[in-house]
Protein backbone atom coordinates (compact mmCIF):
# COMPACT_ATOMS: atom_id res chain seq x y z
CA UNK A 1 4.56 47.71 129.41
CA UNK A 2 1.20 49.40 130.05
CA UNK A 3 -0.70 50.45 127.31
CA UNK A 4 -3.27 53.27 127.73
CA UNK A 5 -5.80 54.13 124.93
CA UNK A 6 -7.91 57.26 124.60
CA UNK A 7 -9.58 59.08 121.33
CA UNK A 8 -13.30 56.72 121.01
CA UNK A 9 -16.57 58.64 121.10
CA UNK A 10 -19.74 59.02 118.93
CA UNK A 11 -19.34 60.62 115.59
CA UNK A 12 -21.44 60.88 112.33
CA UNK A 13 -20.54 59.10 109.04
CA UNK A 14 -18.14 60.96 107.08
CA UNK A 15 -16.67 62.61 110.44
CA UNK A 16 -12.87 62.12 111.96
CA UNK A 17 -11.78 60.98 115.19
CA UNK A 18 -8.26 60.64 116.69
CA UNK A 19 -7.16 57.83 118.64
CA UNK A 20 -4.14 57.64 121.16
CA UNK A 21 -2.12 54.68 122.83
CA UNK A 22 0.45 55.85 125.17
CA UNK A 23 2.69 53.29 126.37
CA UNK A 24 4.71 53.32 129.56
CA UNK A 25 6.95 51.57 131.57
CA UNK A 26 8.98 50.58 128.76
CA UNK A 27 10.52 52.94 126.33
CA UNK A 28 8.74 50.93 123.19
CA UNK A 29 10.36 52.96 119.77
CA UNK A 30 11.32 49.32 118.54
CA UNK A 31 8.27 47.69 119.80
CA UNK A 32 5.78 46.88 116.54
CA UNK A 33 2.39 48.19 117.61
CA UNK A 34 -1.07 47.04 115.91
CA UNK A 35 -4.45 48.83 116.66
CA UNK A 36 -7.12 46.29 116.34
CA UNK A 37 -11.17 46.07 116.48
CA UNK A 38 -13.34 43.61 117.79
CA UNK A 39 -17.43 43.92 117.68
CA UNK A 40 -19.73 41.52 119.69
CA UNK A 41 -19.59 38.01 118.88
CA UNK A 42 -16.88 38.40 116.19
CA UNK A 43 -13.03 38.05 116.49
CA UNK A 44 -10.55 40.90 117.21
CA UNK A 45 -9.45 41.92 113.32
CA UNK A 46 -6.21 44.29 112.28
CA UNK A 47 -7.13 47.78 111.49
CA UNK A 48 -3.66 49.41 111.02
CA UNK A 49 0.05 48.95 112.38
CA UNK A 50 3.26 50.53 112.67
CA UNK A 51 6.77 48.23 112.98
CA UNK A 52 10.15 48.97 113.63
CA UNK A 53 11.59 48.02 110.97
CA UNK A 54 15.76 48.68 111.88
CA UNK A 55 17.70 49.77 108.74
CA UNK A 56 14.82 50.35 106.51
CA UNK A 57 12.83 52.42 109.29
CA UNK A 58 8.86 52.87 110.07
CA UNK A 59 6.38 50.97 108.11
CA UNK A 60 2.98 51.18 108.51
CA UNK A 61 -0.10 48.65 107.22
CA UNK A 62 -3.38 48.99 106.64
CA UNK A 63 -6.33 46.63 106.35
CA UNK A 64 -8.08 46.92 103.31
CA UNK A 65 -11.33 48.26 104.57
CA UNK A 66 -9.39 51.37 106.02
CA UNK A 67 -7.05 51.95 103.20
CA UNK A 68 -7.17 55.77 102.43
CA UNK A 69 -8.76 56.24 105.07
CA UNK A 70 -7.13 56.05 108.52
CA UNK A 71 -3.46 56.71 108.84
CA UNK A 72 -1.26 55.67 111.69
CA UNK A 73 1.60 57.67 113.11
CA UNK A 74 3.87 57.04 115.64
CA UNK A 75 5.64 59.47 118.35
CA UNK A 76 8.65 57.92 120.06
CA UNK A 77 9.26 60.40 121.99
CA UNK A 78 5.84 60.43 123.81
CA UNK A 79 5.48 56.58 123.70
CA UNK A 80 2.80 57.22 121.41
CA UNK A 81 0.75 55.78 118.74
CA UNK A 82 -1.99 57.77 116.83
CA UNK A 83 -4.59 56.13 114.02
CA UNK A 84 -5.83 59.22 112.61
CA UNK A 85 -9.47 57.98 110.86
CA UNK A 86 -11.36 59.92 108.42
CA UNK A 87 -14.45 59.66 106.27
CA UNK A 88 -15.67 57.14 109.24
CA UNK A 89 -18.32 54.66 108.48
CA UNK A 90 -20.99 52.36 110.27
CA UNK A 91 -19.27 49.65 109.69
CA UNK A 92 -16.25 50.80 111.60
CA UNK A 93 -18.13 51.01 114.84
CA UNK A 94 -16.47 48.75 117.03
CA UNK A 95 -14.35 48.31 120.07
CA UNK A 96 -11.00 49.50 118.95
CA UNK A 97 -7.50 47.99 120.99
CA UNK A 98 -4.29 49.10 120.93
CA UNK A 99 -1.31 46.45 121.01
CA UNK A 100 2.41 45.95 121.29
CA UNK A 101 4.85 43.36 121.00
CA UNK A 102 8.80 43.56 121.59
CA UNK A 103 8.96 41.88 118.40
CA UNK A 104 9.24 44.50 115.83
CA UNK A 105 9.00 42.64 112.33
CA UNK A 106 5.24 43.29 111.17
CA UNK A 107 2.12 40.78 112.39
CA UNK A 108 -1.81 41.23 111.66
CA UNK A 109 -2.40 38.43 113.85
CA UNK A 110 -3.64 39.46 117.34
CA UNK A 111 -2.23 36.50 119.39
CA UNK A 112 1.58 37.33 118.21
CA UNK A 113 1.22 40.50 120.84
CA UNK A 114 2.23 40.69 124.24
CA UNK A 115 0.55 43.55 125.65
CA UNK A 116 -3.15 45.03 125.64
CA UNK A 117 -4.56 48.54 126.34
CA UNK A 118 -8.50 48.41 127.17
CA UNK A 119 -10.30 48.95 124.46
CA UNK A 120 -12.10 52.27 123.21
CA UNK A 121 -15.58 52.59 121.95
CA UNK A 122 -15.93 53.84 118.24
CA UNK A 123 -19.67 54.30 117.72
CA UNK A 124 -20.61 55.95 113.92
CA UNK A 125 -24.00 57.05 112.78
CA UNK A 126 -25.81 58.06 109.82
């Protein structure tokens, strides 16, 4: 599985921006798939996830310091995953990763995934 992510930029507080991960090489609908962040010197936190969850279907999660904020979507069909993040803040600046694991039950914890996109600058200003 390749993961490919796409969406960073510059953008003022209180602005939007759009993130994608498109994953090929493996058709991934059951896959759980995390979006994490990482700034210099600190360790690579959750942001937001999506899990196959079988019977009971999609689930999403959310780290409390993007709750209500950013909302994660998934497309199976395009191998896709989108965090949709509004009302942005300094604080979210960071270098944001995409993730996925065969493993579809839900995990915040970045060493219990298998596979990596590169990450994508998120730079907010006042």
């Amino acid at each position: 599985v390749q993961l490919q992510a796409s969406g960073g930029g510059l953008v003022q507080a209180g602005g939007s921006l759009r993130l994608s991960c498109t994953a090929s090489g493996r058709t991934f609908s059951t896959y759980r798939m995390g979006w994490f962040r990482q700034i210099p010197g600190k360790e690579r936190d959750i942001v937001a996830g999506i899990n196959w969850n079988g019977w009971s279907g999609v689930k999403t999660y959310y780290a409390d310091s993007v709750k209500g904020r950013f909302t994660i979507s998934r497309d199976n069909a395009k191998n896709t995953v989108y965090p949709q993040m509004n009302s942005l803040k300094p604080e979210d600046t960071a270098v944001y990763y995409c993730a996925a694991d065969p493993r579809g039950s839900w995990s915040d914890d970045s060493a219990n995934y298998d596979y990596w996109g590169q990450g994508t600058q998120v730079t907010v200003f006042q």
